[in-house]
N, C-alpha and C. Protein backbone atom coordinates (compact mmCIF):
# COMPACT_ATOMS: atom_id res chain seq x y z
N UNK A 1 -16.79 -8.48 -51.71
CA UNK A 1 -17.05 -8.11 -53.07
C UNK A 1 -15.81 -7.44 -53.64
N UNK A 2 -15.27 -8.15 -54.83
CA UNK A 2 -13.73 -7.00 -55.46
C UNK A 2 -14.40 -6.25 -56.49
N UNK A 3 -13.73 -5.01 -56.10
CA UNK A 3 -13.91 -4.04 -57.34
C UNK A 3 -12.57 -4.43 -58.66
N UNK A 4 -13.02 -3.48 -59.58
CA UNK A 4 -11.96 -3.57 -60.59
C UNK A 4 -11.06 -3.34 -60.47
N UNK A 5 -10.05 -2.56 -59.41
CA UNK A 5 -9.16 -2.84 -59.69
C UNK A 5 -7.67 -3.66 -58.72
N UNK A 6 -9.67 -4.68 -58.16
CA UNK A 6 -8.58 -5.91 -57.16
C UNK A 6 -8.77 -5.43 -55.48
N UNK A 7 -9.72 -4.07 -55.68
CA UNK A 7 -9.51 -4.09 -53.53
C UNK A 7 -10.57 -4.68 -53.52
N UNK A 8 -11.09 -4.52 -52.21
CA UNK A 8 -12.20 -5.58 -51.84
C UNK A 8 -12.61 -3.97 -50.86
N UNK A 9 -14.21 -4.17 -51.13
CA UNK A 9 -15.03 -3.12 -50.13
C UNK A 9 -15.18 -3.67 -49.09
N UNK A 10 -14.29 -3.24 -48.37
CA UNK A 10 -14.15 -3.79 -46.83
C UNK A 10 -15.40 -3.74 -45.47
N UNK A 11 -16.31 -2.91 -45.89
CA UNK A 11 -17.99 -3.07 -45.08
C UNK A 11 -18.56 -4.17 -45.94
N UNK A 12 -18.54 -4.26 -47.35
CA UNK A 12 -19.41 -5.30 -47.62
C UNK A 12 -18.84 -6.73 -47.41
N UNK A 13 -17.45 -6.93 -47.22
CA UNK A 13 -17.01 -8.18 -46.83
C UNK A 13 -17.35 -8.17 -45.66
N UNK A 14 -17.27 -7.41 -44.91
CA UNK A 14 -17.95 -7.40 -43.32
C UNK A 14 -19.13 -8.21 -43.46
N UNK A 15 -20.27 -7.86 -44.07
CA UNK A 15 -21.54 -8.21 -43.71
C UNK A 15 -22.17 -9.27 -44.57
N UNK A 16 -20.70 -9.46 -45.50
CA UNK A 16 -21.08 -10.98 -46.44
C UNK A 16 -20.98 -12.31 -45.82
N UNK A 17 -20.25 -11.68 -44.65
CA UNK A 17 -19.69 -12.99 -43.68
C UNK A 17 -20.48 -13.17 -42.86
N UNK A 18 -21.86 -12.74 -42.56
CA UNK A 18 -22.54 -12.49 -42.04
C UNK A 18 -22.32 -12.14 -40.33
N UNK A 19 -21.34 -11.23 -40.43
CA UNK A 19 -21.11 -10.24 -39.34
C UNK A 19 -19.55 -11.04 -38.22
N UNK A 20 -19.17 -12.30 -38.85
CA UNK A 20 -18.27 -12.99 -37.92
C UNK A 20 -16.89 -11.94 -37.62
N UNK A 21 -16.60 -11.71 -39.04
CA UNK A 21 -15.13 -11.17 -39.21
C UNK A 21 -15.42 -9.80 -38.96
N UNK A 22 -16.80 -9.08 -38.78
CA UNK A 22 -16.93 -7.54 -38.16
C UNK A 22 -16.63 -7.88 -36.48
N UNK A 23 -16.98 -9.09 -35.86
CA UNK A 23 -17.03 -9.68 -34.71
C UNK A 23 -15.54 -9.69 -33.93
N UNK A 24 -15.15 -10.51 -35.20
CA UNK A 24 -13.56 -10.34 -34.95
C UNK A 24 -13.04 -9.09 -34.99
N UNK A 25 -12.83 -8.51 -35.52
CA UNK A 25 -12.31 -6.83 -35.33
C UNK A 25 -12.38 -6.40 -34.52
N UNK A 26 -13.89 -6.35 -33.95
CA UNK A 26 -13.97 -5.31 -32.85
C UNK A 26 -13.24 -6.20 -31.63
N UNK A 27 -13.49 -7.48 -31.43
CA UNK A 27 -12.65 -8.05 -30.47
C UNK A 27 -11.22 -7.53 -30.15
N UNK A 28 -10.94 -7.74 -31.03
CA UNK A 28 -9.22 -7.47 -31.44
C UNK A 28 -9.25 -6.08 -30.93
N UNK A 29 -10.14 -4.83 -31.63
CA UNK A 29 -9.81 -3.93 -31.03
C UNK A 29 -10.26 -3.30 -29.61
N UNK A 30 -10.56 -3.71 -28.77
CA UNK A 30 -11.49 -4.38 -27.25
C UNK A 30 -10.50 -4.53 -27.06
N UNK A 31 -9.71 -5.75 -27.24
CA UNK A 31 -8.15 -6.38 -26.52
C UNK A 31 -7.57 -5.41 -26.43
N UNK A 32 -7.24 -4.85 -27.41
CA UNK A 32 -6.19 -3.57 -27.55
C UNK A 32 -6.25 -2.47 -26.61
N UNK A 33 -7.47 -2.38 -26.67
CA UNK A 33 -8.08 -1.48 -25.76
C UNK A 33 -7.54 -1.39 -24.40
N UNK A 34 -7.90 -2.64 -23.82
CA UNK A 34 -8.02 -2.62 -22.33
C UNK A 34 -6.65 -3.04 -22.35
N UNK A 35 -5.60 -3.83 -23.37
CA UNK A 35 -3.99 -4.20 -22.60
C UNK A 35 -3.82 -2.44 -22.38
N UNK A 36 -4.14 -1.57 -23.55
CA UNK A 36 -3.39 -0.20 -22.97
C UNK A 36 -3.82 0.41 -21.95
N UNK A 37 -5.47 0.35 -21.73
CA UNK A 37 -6.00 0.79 -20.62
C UNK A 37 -5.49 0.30 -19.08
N UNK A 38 -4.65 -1.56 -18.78
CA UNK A 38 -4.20 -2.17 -18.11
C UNK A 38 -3.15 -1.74 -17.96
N UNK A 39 -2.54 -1.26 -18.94
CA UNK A 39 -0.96 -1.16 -19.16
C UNK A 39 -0.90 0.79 -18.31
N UNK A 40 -1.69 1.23 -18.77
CA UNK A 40 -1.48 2.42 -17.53
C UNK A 40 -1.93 2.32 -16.56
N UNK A 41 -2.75 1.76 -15.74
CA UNK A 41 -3.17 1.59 -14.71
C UNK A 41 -2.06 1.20 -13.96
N UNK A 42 -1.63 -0.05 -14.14
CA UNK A 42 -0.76 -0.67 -13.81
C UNK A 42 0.82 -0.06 -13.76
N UNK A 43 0.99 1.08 -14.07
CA UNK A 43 2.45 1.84 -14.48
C UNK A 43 1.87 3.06 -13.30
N UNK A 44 0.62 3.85 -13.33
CA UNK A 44 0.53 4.27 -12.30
C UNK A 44 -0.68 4.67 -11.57
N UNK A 45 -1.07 3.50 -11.41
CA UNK A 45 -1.86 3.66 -10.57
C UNK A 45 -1.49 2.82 -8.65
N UNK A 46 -0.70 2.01 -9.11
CA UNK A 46 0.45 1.37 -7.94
C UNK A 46 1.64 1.71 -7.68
N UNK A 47 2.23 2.75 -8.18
CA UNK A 47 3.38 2.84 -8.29
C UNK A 47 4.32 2.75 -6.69
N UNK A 48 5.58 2.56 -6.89
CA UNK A 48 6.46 1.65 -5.85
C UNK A 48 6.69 3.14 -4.99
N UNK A 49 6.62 4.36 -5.88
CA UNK A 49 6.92 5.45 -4.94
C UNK A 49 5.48 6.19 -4.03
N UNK A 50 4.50 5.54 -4.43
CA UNK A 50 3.08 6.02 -4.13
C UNK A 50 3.24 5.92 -2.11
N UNK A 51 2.68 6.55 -1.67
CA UNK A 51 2.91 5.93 0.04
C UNK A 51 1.81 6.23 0.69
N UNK A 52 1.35 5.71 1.35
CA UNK A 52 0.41 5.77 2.35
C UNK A 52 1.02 6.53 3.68
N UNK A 53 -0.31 8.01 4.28
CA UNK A 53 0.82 8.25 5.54
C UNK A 53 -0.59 8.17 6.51
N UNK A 54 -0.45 7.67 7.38
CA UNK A 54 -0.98 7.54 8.81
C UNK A 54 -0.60 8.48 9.70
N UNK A 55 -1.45 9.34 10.54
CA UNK A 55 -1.30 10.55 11.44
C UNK A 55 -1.79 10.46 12.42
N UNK A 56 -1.76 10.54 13.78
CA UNK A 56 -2.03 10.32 14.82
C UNK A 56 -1.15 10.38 16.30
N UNK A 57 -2.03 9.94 16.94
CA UNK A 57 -1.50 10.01 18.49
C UNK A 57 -0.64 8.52 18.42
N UNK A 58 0.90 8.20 18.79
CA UNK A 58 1.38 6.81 19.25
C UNK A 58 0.88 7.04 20.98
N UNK A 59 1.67 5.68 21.13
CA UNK A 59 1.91 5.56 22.78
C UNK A 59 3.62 4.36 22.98
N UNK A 60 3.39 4.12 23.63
CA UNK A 60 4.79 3.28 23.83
C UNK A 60 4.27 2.03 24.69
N UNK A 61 4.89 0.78 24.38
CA UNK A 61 4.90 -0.20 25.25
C UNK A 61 5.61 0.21 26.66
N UNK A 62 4.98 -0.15 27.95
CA UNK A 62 5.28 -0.08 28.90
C UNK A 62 6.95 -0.59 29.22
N UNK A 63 7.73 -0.03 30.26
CA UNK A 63 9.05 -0.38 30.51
C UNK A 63 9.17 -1.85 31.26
N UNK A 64 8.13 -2.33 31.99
CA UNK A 64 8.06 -3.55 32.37
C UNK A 64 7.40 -4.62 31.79
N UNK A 65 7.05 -4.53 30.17
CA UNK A 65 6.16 -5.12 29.69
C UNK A 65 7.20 -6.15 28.73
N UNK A 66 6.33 -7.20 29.11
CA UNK A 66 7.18 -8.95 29.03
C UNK A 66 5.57 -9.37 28.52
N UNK A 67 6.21 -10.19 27.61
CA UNK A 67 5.30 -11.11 26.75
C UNK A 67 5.90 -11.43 24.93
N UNK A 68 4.66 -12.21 24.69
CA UNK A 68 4.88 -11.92 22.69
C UNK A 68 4.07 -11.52 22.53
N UNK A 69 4.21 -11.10 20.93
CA UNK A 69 3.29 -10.17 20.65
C UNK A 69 2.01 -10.88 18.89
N UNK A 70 1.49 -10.35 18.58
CA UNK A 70 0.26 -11.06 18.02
C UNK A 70 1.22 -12.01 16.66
N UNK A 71 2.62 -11.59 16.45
CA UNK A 71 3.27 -12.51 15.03
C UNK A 71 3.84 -13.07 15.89
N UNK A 72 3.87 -13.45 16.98
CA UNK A 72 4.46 -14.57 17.46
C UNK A 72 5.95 -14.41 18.35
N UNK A 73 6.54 -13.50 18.04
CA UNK A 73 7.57 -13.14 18.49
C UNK A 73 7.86 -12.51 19.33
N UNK A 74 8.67 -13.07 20.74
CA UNK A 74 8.43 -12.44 22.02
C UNK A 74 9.23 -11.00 21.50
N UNK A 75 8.09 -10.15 22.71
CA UNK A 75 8.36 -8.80 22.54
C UNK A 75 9.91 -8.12 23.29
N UNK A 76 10.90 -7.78 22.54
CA UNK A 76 12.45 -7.15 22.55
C UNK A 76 12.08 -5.15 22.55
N UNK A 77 12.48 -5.31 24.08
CA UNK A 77 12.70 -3.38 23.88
C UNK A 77 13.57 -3.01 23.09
N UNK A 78 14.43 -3.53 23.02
CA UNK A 78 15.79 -3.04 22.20
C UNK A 78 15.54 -2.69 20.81
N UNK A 79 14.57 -3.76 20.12
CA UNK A 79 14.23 -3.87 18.34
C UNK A 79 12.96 -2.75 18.38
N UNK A 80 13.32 -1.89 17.43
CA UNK A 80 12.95 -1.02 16.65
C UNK A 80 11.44 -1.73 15.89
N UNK A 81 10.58 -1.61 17.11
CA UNK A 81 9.29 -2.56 16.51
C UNK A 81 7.86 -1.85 16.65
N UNK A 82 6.81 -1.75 16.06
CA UNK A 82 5.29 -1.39 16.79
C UNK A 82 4.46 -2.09 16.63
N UNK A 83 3.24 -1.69 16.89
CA UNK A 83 1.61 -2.16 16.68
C UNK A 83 0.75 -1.40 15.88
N UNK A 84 -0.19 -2.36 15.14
CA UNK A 84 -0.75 -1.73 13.92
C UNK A 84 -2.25 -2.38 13.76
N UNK A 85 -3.12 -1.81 14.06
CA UNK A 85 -4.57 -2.68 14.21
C UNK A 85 -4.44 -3.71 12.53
N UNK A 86 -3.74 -3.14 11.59
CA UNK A 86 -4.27 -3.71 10.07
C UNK A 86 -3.32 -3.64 9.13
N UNK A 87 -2.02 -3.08 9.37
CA UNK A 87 -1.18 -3.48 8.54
C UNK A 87 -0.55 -5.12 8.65
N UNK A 88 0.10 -5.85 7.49
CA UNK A 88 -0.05 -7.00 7.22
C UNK A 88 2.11 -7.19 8.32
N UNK A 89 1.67 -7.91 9.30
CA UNK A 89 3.33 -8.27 9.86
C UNK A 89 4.37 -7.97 9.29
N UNK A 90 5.48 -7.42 9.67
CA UNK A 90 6.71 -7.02 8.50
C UNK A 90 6.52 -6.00 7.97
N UNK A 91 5.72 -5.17 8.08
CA UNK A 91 5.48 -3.89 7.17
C UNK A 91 6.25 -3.05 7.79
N UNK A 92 7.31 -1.75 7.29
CA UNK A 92 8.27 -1.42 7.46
C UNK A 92 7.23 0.52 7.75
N UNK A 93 7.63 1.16 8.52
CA UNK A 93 7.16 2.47 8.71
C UNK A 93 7.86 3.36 9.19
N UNK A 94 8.28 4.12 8.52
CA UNK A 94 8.91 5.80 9.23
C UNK A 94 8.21 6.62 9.72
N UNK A 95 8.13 6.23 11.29
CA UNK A 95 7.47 7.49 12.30
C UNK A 95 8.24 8.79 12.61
N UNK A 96 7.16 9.24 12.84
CA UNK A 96 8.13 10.85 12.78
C UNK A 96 7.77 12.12 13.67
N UNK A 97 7.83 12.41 14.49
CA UNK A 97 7.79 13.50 15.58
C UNK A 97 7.53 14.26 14.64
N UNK A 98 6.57 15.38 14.21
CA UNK A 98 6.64 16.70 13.20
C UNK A 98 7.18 17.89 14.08
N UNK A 99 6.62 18.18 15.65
CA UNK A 99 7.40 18.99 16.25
C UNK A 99 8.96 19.06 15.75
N UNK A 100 9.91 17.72 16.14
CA UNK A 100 11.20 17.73 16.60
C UNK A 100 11.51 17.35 15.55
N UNK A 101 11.53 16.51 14.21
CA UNK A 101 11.29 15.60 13.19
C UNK A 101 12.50 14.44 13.19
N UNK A 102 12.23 13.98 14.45
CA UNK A 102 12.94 13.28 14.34
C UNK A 102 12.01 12.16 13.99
N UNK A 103 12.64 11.02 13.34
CA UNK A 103 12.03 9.64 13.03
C UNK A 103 13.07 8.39 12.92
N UNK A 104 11.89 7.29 13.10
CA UNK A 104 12.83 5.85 13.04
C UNK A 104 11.84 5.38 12.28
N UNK A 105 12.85 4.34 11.97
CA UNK A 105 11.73 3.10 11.48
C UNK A 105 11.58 1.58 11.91
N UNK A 106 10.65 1.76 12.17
CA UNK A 106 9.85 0.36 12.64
C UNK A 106 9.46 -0.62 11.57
N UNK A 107 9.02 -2.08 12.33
CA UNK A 107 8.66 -3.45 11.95
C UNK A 107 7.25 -3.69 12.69
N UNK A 108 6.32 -3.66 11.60
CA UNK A 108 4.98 -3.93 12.14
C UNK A 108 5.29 -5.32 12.82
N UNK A 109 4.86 -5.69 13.90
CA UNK A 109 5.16 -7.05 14.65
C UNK A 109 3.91 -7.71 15.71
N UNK A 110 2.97 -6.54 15.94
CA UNK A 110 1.94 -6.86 16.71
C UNK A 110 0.74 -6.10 16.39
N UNK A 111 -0.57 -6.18 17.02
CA UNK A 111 -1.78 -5.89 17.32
C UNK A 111 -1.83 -4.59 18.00
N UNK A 112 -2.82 -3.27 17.31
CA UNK A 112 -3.20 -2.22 18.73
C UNK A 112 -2.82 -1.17 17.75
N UNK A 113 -2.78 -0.02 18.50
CA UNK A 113 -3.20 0.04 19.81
C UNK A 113 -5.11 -0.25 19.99
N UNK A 114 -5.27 -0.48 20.65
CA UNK A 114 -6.89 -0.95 21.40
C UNK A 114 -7.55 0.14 22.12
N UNK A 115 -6.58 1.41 22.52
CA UNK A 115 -7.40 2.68 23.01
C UNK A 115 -7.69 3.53 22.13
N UNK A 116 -9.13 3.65 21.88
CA UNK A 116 -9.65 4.91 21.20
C UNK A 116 -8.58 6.46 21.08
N UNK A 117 -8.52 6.83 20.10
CA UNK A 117 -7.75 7.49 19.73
C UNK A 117 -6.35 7.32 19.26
N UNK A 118 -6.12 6.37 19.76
CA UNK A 118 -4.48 6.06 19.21
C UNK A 118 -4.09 5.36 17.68
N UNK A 119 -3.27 5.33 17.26
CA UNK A 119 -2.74 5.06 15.80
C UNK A 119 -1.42 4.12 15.65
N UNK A 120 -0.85 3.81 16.58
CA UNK A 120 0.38 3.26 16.60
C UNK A 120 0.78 3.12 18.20
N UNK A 121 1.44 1.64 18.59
CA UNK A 121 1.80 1.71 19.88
C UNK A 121 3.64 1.40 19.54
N UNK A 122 4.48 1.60 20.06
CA UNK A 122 5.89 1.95 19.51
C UNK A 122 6.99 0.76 20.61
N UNK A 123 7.43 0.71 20.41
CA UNK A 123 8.56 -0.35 21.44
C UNK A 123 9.55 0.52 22.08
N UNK A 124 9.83 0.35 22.84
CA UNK A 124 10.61 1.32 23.89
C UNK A 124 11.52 2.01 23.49
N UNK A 125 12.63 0.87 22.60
CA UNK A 125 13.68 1.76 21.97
C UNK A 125 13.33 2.63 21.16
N UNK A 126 12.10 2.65 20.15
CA UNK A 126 11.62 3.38 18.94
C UNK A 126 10.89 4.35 19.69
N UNK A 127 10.72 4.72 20.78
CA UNK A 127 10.25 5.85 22.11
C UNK A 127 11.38 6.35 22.43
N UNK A 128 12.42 5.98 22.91
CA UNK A 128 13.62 6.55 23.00
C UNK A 128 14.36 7.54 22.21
N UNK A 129 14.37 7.09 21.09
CA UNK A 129 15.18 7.49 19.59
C UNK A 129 13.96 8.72 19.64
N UNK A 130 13.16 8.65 19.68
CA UNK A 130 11.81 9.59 19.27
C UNK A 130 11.70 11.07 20.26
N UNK A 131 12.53 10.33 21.80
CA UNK A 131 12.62 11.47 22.94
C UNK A 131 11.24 11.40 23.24
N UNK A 132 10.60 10.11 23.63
CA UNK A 132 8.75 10.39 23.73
C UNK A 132 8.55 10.01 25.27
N UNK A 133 9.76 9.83 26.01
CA UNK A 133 9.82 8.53 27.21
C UNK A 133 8.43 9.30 28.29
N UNK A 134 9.12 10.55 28.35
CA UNK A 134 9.06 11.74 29.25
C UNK A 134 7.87 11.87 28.84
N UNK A 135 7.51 12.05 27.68
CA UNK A 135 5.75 12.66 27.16
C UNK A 135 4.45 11.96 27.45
N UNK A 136 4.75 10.44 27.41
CA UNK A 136 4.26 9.48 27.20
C UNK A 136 2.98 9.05 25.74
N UNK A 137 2.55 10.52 25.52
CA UNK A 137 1.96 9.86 24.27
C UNK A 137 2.55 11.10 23.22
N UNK A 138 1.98 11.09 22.20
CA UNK A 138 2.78 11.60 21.11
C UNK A 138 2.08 12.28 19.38
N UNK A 139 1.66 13.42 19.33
CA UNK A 139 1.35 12.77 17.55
C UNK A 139 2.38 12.64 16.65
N UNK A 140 2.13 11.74 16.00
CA UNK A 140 3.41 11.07 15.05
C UNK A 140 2.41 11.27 13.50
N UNK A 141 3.58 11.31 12.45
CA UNK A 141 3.03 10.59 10.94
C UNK A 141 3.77 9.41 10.78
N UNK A 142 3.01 8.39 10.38
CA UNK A 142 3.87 7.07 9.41
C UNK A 142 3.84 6.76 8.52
N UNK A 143 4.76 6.87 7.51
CA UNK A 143 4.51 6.18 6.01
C UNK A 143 5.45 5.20 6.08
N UNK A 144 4.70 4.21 4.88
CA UNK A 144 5.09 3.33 4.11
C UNK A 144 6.33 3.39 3.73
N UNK A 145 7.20 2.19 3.80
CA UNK A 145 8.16 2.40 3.72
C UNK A 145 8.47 1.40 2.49
């Protein structure tokens, strides 16, 4: 409906249209809505510095222990590697003695540990670097790397 002097009453064009173009609006402002509501989530609710830390008892692969391991790749004392019941292969972790603080970082590469209580099983060299040889088990933290 225009008034005199040319605007248009913007509720009654709403409901002359019989509610389409009120339809449209609110859509539009819905969209709006949720890109900004998406748009922070997404800025921080994932963020790249966010980390996951895991705490627990490690253990170490044995000094005579020959085989591969669950990604396929025969198991190397030398490589800086562990075991992870559920992180996804390749996942990168800084373990860390809190006593001594010393830490390395490892390459998720296998399965385990499988004994109740444990959190991480470690590869010989990443036991070494750690000073754990002597202890044999260990509590460690690991984050995300």
């Amino acid at each position: 409906m225009r008034r005199a002097g040319g605007t248009t009453d913007v509720l009654t064009e709403f409901r002359g249209h019989g509610g389409r173009r009120r339809d449209l609006v609110a859509s539009q402002i819905w969209t709006m809505a949720g890109l900004v509501l998406a748009c922070g989530i997404g800025n921080g609710g994932a963020s790249a510095q966010d980390t996951k830390t895991i705490s627990g008892v490690a253990a170490f692969y044995s000094v005579d222990y020959k085989g591969s391991t669950a990604s396929g790749e025969s198991y190397d004392p030398k490589k800086f590697t562990c075991a992870h019941r559920t992180l996804p292969f390749g996942t990168r972790l800084r373990v860390t003695d809190p006593k001594s603080r010393r830490s390395v970082v490892v390459t998720v590469n296998d399965r385990g540990p499988f004994t109740k209580g444990r959190v991480i099983d470690l590869s010989l060299a990443a036991a070494k670097e750690l000073r754990m040889i002597g202890r044999g088990l260990m509590k460690v933290t690991a984050a995300l790397q």
